[in-house]
Protein backbone atom coordinates (compact mmCIF):
# COMPACT_ATOMS: atom_id res chain seq x y z
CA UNK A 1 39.97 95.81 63.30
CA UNK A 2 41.89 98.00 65.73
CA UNK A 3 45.53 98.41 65.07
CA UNK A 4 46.89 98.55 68.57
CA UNK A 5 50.63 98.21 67.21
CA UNK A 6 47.67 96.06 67.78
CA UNK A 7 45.63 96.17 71.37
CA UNK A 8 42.62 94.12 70.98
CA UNK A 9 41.40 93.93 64.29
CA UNK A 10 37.51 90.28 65.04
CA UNK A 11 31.35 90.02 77.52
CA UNK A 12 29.41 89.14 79.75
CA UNK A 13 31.08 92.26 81.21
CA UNK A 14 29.71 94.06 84.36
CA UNK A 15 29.35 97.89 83.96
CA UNK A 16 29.43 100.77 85.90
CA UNK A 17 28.33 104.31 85.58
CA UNK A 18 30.50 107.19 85.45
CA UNK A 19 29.00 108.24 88.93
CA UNK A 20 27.71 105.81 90.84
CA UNK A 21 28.21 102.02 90.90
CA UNK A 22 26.17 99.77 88.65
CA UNK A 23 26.43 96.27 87.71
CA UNK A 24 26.95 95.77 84.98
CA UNK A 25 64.76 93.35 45.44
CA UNK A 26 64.65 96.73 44.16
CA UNK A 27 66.37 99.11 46.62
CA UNK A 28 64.33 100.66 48.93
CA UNK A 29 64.56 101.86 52.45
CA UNK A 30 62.10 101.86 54.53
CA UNK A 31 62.02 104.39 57.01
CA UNK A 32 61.27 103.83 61.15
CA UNK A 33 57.49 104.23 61.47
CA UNK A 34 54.93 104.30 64.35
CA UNK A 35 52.74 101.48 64.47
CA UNK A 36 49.18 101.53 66.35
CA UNK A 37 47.08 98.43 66.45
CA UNK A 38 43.52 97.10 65.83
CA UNK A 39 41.61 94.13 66.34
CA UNK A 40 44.72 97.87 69.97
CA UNK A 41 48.69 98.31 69.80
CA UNK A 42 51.00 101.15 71.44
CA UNK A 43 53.94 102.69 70.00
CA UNK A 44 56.96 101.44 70.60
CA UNK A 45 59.56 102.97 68.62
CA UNK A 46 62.11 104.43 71.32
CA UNK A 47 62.42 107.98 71.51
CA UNK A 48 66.02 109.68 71.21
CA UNK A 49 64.63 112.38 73.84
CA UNK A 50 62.66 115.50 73.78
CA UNK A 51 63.06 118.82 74.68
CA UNK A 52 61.68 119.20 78.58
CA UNK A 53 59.36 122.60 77.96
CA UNK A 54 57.75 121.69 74.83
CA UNK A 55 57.00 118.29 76.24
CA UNK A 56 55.33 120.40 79.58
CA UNK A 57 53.89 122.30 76.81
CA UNK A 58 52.27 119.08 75.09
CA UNK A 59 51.42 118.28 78.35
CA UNK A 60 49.04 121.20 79.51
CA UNK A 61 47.52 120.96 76.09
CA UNK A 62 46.57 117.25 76.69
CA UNK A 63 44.87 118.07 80.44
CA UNK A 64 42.88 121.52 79.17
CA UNK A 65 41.75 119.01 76.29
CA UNK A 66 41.08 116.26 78.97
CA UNK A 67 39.27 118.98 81.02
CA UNK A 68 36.92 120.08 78.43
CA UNK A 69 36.19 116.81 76.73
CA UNK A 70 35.32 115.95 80.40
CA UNK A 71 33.01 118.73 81.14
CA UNK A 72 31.47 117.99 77.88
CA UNK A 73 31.01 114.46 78.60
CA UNK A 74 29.19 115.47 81.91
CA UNK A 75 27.06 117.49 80.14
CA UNK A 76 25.73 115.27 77.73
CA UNK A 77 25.34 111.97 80.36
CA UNK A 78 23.13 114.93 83.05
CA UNK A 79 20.80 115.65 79.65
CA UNK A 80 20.01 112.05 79.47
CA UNK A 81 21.71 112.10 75.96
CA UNK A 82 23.95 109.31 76.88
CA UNK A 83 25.01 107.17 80.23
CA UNK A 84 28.39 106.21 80.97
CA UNK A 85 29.44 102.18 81.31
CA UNK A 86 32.67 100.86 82.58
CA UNK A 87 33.51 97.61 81.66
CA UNK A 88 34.70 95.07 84.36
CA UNK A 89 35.20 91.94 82.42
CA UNK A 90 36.52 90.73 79.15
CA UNK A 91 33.74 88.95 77.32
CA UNK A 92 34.24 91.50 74.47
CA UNK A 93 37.75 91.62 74.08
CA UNK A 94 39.58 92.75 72.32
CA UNK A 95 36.64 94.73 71.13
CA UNK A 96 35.77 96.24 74.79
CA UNK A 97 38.41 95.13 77.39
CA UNK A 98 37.50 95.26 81.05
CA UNK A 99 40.69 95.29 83.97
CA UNK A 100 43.91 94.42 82.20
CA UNK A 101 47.40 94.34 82.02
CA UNK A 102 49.44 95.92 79.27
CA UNK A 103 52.09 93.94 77.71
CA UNK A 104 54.92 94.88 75.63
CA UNK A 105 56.73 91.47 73.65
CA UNK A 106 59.76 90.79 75.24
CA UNK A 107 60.88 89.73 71.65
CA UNK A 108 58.71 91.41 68.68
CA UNK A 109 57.63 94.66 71.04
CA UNK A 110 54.09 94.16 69.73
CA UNK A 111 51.80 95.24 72.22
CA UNK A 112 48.76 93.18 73.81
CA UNK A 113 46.04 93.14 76.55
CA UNK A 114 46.18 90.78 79.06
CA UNK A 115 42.93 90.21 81.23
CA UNK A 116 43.07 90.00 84.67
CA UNK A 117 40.23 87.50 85.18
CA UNK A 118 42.27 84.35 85.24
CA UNK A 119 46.00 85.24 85.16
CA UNK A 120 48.13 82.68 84.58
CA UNK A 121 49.91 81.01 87.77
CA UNK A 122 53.13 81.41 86.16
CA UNK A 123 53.30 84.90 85.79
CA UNK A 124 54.16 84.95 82.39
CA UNK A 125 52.16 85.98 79.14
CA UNK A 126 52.72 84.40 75.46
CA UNK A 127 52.81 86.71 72.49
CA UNK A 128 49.58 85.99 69.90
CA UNK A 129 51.85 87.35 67.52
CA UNK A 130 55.32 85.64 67.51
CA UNK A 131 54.39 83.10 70.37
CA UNK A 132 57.17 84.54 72.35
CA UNK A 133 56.60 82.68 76.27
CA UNK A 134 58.39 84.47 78.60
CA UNK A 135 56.46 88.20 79.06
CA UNK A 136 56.72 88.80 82.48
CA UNK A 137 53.85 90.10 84.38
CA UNK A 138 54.90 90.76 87.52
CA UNK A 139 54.93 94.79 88.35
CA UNK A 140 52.92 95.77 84.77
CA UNK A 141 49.99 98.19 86.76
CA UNK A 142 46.66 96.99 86.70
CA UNK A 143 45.22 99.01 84.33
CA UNK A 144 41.26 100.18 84.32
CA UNK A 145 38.31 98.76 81.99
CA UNK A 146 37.13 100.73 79.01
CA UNK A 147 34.62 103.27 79.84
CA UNK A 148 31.92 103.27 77.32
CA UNK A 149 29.13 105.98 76.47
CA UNK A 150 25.62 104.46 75.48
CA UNK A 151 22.84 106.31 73.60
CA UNK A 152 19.39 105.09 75.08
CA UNK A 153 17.63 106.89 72.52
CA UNK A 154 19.11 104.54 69.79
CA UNK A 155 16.57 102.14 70.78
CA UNK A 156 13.53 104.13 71.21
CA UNK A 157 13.80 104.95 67.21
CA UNK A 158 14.41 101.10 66.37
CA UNK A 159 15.28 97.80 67.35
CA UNK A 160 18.41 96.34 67.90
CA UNK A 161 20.07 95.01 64.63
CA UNK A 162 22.07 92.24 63.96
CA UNK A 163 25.89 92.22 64.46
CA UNK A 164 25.61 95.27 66.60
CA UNK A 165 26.46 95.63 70.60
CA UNK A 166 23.66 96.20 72.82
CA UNK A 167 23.53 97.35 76.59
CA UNK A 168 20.97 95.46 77.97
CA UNK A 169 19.96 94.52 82.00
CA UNK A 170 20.30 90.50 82.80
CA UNK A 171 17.54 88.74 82.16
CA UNK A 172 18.16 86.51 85.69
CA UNK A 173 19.63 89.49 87.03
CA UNK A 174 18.29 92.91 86.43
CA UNK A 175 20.28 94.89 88.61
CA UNK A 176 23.41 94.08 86.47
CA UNK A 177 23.91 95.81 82.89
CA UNK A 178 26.10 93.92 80.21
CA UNK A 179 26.77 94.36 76.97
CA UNK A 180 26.65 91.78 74.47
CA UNK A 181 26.51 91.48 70.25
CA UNK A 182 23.28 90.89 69.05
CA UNK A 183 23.08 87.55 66.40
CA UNK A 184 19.51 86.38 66.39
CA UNK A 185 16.27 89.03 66.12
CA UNK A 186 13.21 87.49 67.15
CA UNK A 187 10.88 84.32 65.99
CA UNK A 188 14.12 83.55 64.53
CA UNK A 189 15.68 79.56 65.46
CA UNK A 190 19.79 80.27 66.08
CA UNK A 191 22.46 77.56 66.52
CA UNK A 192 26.36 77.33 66.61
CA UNK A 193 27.86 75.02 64.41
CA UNK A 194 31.72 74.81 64.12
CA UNK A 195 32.04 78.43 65.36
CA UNK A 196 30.09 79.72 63.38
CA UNK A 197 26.28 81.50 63.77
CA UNK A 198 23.20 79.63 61.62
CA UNK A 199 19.82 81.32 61.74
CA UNK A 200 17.16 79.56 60.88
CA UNK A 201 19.11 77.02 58.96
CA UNK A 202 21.42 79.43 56.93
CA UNK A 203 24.81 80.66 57.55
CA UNK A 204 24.86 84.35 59.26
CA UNK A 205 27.17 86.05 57.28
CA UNK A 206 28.46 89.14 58.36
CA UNK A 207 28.95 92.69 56.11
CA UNK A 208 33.14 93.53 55.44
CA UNK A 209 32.57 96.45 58.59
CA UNK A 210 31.78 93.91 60.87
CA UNK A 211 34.10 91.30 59.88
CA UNK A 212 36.56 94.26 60.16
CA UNK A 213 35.07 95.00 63.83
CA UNK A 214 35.61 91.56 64.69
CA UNK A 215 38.48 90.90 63.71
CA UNK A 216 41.43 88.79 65.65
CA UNK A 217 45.27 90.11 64.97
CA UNK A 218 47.41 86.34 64.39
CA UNK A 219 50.16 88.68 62.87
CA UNK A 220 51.75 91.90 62.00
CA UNK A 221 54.53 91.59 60.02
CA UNK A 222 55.78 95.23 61.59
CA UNK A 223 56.57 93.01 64.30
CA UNK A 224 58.95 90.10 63.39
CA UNK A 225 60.47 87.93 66.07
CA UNK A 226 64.24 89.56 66.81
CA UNK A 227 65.55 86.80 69.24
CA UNK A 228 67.75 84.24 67.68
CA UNK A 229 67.20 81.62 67.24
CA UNK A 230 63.44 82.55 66.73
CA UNK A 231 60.43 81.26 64.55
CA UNK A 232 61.05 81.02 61.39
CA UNK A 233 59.65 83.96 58.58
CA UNK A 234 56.12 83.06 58.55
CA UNK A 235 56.11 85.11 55.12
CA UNK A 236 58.33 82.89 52.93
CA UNK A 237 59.19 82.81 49.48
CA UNK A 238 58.35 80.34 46.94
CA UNK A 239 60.22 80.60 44.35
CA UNK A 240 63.68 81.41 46.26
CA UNK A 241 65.11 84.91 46.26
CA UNK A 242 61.68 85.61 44.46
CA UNK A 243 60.58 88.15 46.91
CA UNK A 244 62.88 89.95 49.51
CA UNK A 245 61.84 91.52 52.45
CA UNK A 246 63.09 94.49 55.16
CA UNK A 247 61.81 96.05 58.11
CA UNK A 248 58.57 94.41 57.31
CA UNK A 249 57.95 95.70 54.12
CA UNK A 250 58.16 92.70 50.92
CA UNK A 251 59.39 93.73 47.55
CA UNK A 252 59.14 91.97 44.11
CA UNK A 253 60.93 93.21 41.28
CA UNK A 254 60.46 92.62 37.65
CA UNK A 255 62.49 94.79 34.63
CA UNK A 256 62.08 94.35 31.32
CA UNK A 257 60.44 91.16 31.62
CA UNK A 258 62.65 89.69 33.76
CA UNK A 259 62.65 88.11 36.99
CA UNK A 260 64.02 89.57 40.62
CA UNK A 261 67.33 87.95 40.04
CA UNK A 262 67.20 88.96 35.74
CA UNK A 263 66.19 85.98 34.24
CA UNK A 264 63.07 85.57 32.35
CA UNK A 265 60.57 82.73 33.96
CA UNK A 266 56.83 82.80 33.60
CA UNK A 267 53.81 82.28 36.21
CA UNK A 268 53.21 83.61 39.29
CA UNK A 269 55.68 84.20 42.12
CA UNK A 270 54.13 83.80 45.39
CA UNK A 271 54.86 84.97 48.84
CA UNK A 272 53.16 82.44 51.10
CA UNK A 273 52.04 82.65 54.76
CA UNK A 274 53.03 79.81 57.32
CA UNK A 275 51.75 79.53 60.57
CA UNK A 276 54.42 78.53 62.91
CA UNK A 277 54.15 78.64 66.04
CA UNK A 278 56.46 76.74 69.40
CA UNK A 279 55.38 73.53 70.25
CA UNK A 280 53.42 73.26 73.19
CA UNK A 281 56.14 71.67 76.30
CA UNK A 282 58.55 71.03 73.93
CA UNK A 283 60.93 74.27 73.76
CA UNK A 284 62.77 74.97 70.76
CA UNK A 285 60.52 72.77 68.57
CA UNK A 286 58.17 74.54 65.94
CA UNK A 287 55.49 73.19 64.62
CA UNK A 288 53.09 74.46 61.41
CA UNK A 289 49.37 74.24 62.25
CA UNK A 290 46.25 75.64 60.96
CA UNK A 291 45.39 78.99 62.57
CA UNK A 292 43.21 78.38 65.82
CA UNK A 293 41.12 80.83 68.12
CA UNK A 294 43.81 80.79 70.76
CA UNK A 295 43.29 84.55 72.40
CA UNK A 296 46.44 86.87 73.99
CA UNK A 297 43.65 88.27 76.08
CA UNK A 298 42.54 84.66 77.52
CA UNK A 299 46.04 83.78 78.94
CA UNK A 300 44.75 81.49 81.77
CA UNK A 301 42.14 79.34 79.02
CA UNK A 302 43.18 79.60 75.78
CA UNK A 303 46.34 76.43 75.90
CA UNK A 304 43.42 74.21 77.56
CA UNK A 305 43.21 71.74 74.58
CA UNK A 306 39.36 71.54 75.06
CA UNK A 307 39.52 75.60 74.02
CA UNK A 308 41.52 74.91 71.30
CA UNK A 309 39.88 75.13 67.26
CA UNK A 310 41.52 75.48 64.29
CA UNK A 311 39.74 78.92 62.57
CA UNK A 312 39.14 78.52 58.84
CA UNK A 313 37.90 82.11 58.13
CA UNK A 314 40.56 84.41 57.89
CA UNK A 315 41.51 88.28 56.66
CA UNK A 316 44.11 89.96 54.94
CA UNK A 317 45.38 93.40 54.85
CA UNK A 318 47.90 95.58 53.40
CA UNK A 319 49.14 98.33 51.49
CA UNK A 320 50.42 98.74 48.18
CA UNK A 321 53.41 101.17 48.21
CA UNK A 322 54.26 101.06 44.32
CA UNK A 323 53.79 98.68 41.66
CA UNK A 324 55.44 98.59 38.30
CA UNK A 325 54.35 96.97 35.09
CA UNK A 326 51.60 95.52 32.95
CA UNK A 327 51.42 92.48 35.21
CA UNK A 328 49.35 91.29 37.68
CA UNK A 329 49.25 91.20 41.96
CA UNK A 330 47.49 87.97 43.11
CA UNK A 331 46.23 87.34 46.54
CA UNK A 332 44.74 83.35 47.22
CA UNK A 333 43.04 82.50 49.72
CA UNK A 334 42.17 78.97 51.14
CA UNK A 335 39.87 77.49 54.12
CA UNK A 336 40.86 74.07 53.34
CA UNK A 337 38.15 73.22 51.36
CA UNK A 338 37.56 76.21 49.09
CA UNK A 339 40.90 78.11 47.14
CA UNK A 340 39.96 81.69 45.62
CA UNK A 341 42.68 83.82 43.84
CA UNK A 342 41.58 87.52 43.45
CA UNK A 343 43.56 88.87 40.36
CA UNK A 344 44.66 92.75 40.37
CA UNK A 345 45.25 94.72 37.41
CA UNK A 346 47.22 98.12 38.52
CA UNK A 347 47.29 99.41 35.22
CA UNK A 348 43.63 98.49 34.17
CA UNK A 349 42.25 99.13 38.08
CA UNK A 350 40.01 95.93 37.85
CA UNK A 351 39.88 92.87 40.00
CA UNK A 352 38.35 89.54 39.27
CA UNK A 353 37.92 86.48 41.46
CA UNK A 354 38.83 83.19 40.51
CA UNK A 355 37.47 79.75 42.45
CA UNK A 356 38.75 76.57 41.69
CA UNK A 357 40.80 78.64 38.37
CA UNK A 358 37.24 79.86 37.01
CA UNK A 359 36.33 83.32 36.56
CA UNK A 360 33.56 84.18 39.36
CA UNK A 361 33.03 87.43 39.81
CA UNK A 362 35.07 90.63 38.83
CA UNK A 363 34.88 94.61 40.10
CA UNK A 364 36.11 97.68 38.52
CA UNK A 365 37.41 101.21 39.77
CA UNK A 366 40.38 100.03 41.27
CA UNK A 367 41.98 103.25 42.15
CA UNK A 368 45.44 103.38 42.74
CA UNK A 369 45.90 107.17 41.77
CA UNK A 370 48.02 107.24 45.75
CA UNK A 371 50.79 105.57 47.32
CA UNK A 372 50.00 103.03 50.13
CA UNK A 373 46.38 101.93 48.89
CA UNK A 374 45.19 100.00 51.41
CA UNK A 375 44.15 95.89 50.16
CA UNK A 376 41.97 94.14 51.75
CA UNK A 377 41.15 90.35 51.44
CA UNK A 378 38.91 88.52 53.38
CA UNK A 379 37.30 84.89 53.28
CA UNK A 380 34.91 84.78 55.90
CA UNK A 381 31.71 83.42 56.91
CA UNK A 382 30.69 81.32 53.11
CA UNK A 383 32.20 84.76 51.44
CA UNK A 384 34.67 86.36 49.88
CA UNK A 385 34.76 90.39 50.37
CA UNK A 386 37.61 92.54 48.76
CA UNK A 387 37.91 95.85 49.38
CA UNK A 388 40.39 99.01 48.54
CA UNK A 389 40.98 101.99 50.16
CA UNK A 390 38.26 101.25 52.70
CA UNK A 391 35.91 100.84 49.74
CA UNK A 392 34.36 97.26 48.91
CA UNK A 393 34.62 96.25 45.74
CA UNK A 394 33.70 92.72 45.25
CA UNK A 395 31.65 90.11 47.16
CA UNK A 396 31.03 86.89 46.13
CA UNK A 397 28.54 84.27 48.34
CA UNK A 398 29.11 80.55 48.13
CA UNK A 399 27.57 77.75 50.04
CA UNK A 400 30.91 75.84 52.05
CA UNK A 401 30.78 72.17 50.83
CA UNK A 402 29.45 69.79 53.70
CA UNK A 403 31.62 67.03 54.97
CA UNK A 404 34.69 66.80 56.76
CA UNK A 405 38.06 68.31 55.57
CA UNK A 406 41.79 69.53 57.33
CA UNK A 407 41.97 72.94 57.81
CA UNK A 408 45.21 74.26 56.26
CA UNK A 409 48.08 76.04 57.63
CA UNK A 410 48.75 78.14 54.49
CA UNK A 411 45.63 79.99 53.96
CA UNK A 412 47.07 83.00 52.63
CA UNK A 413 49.43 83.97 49.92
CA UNK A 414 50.67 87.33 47.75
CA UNK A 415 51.72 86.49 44.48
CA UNK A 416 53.25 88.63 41.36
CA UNK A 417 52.95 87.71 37.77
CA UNK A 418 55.21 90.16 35.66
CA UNK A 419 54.62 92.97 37.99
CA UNK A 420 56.93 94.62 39.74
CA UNK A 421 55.42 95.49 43.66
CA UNK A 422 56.11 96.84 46.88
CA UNK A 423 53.83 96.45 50.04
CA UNK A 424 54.02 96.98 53.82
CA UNK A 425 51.78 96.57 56.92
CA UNK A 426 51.05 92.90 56.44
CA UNK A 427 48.65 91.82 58.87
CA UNK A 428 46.79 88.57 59.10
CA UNK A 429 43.45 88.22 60.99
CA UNK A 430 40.96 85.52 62.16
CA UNK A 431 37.49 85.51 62.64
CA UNK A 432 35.50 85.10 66.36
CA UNK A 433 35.31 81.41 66.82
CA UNK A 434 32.06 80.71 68.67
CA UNK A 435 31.83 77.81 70.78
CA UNK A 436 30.35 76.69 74.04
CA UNK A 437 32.49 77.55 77.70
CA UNK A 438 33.78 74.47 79.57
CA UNK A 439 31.64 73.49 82.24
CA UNK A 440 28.74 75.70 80.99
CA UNK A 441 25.62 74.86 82.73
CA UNK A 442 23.39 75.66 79.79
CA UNK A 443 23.69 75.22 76.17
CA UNK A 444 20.97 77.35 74.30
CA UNK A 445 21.91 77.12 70.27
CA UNK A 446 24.61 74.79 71.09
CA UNK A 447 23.08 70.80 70.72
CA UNK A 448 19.93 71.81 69.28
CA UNK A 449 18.51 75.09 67.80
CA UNK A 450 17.26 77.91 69.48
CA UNK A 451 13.86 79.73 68.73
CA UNK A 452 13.94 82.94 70.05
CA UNK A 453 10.00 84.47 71.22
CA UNK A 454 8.49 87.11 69.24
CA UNK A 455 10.14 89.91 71.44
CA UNK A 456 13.45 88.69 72.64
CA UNK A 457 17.18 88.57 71.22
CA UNK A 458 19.78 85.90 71.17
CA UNK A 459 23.22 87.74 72.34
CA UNK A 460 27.28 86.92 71.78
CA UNK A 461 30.28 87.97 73.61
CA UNK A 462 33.11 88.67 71.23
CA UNK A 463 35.10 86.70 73.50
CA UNK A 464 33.17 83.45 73.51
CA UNK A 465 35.32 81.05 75.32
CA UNK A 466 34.77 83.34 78.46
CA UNK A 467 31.81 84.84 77.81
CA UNK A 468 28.18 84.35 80.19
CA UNK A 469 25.53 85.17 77.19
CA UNK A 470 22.75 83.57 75.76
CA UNK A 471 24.12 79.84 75.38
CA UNK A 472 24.76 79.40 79.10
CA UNK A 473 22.16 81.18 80.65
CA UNK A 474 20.27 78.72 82.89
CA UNK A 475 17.05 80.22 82.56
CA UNK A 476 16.65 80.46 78.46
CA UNK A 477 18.49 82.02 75.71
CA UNK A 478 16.58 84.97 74.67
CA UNK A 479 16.60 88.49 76.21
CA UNK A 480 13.33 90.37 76.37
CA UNK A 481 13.68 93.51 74.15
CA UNK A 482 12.18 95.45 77.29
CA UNK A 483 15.21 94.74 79.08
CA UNK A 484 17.56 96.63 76.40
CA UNK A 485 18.88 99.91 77.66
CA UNK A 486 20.73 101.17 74.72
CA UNK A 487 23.73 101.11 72.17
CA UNK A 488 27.15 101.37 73.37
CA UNK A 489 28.76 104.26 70.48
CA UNK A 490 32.10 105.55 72.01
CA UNK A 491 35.11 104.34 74.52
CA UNK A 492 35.34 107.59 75.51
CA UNK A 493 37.98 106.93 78.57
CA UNK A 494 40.45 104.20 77.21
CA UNK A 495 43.39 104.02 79.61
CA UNK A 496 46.69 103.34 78.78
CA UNK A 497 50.22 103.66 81.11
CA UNK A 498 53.16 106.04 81.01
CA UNK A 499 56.73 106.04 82.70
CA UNK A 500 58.21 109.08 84.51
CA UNK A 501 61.28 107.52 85.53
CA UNK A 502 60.41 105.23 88.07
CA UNK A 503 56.98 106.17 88.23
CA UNK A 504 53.90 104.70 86.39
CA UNK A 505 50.94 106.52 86.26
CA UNK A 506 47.37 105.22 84.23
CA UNK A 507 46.01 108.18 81.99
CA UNK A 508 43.27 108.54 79.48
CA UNK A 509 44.65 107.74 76.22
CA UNK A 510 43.36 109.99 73.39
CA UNK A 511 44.63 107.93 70.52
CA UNK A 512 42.04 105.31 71.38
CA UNK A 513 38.75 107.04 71.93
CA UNK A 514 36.87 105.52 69.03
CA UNK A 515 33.24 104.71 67.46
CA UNK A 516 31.92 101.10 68.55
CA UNK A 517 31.01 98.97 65.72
């Protein structure tokens, strides 16, 4: 999950080497903060103005650092310890992102990626975190594809895992280079069933760091609508005045055994996610739907009510800034068909998972010996992962009960039971939603399964509804493991805009050079 305030947390892309072309209600006050996002975000807190040497200071620091990472980088790509990619498309978004356009919400100010491979006629982009419609596009600089370094050697040592990305030549093509995520090894059978991945009959489930790599921002809470009149809170309060909220931060108090508002009540107080969004042509209408895989990046597809699926696996994070008392936080989480509470005991540091209100599973060492412990909850792929500070601490399996069933549009909810609690950063995510492109010509793993040979590999993009990878392909599924050229590690050259009055130039953006996962 990339917090970009969020740019791309959950392609077929063509590539390009460096050097020559390729294809490829307690008081509180929370103070003003800078936000960076996942699934990746800018800052966008305003500045009050800065002193003109130090920032030419800052400035020749950035370019001798620019300079030498650059040399550096040269060095490594001429001793054949890595090659240089650019990416040109946007099947990976928002993991990789190829050309784009940079937009800041006209009404939340969360920032997004727009891809330039089918740009809405309209000229305008809609927020994917406060549905806001009217983001103009017109004059936003086109702004360059990631550039990404690849270790060949990766693949020399072993073969390509599961989950991971892979840089690998066409297989009906061989002068292009793409990078996809690998999801089926070979002699194994692979099909797509209601977005998810099944191999050889089973469910693929995917490990909390790559859940966490793919990972889809539907909302950051740093970024509420400000427009009136505007969506309503998505967070909302049960029990009224139960839980109050600021700047995005949500408090619940409790003293002495009594409630926020002094009076003694029992049970749980819960703070309870909505998902509203505008209705579709009807302005000024909301409407409360299950969360679907509707992508900022896609803004020319993703409305298309053929691309449209409601997404039942879903993510939660956040951090605990104090908690007070010998009660308990709650976190439940729902796909429609299952409901799990995991119960948190601050003072013992011990969690325990509950599924239909019996005791499943527990974890201990629940440290919170630091202010702003990061939570983590996540119900994804026939699982449910939980996870503080980074660490995992519980994971419990289940087998998703067959038939069908409504998805709901309340999968997520924060409760308190005698526990006094403050948390901020409150960010909801989805899970990739795998499905086949309109108008695809082939569909490998799709219909019917998919038995891969005893050398080849059956690839993903992250972005599947734009995506060219193994489902499509006309001539098979499977790519032959001699056509792998290595393992995309680092966006080493991530571009990002700045304003000098008037002017707009495209720099390297520092802040965003990052591991690949």
């Amino acid at each position: 999950m990339r917090q970009k305030v969020l740019r791309r947390g959950w392609h077929g892309w063509l590539a390009q080497p460096f050097s020559r072309h390729c294809w490829a209600s307690q008081q509180w006050h929370p103070t003003q903060q800078w936000h960076t996002d996942a699934l990746r975000g800018r800052s966008h807190v305003k500045s009050n103005g800065t002193d003109g040497r130090n920032r030419l200071a800052r400035a020749i620091q950035l370019l001798i650092l620019l300079a030498v990472a650059a040399v550096l980088l040269e060095t490594w790509c001429l001793r054949g310890l890595f090659c240089g990619l650019e990416v040109s498309g946007g099947s990976m978004a928002p993991t990789l992102v190829g050309a784009h356009h940079e937009v800041i919400c006209g009404d939340c100010s969360y920032g997004f990626d727009c891809g330039v491979e089918g740009r809405p006629a309209r000229g305008r982009a809609v927020c994917p975190n406060c549905d806001f419609a009217q983001n103009r596009l017109d004059g936003l600089p086109l702004l360059a594809g990631d550039r990404v370094l690849v270790s060949p050697a990766i693949y020399r040592l072993r073969p390509p895992r599961r989950w991971e990305l892979a840089a690998f030549r066409h297989p009906e093509e061989p002068g292009r280079v793409c990078v996809k995520r690998v999801v089926g090894l070979p002699g194994e059978s692979v099909q797509i069933r209601d977005g998810e991945v099944y191999v050889d009959g089973r469910l693929a489930r995917k490990p909390l760091e790559r859940q966490r790599a793919l990972a889809v921002l539907v909302f950051d809470a740093n970024f509420p609508p400000s427009r009136q009149p505007g969506l309503p809170p998505r967070w909302q309060s049960e029990r009224a005045r139960a839980w109050g909220s600021a700047g995005g931060r949500f408090a619940h108090a409790w003293i002495d055994g009594a409630g926020s508002q002094g009076l003694a009540r029992t049970g749980i107080d819960w703070l309870i996610y909505c998902h509203r969004q505008w209705e579709p042509g009807d302005a000024g209408k909301v409407h409360e739907g299950p969360i679907t895989n509707r992508c900022g990046y896609n803004q020319h597809r993703s409305t298309h009510p053929a691309n449209v699926h409601p997404v039942r696996d879903v993510l939660l994070s956040f951090r605990l800034v104090r908690a007070s008392g010998s009660g308990r936080l709650l976190v439940r989480a729902s796909d429609g068909r299952e409901e799990f509470v995991v119960a948190i005991d601050p003072a013992g540091r011990s969690c325990e998972l509950s599924r239909a209100g019996v005791v499943v599973a527990s974890g201990a060492e629940f440290g919170f010996e630091r202010p702003g412990l990061k939570v983590e909850v996540a119900l994804v792929d026939g699982q449910l992962s939980v996870a503080g500070g980074g660490r995992p601490l519980l994971c419990y399996q289940f087998d998703p009960p067959d038939g069908p069933s409504e998805p709901t549009s309340r999968p997520l909810a924060i409760g308190a039971e005698s526990l006094g609690v403050e948390i901020q950063d409150v960010r909801v995510y989805r899970d990739v939603y795998y499905n086949c492109p309109l108008g695809a010509e082939g569909r490998w793993g799709v219909d019917l399964p998919s038995i891969m040979g005893n050398n080849e590999y059956f690839v993903l993009g992250d972005n599947s509804l734009i995506s060219s990878d193994s489902r499509v392909w006309r001539g098979g599924p499977g790519v032959p493991a001699a056509l792998f050229v290595g393992k995309p590690v680092l966006v080493a050259y991530p571009a990002r805009r700045i304003k000098l009055g008037r002017l707009q130039f495209q720099v390297p953006d520092p802040a965003e050079i990052r591991y690949i996962r």
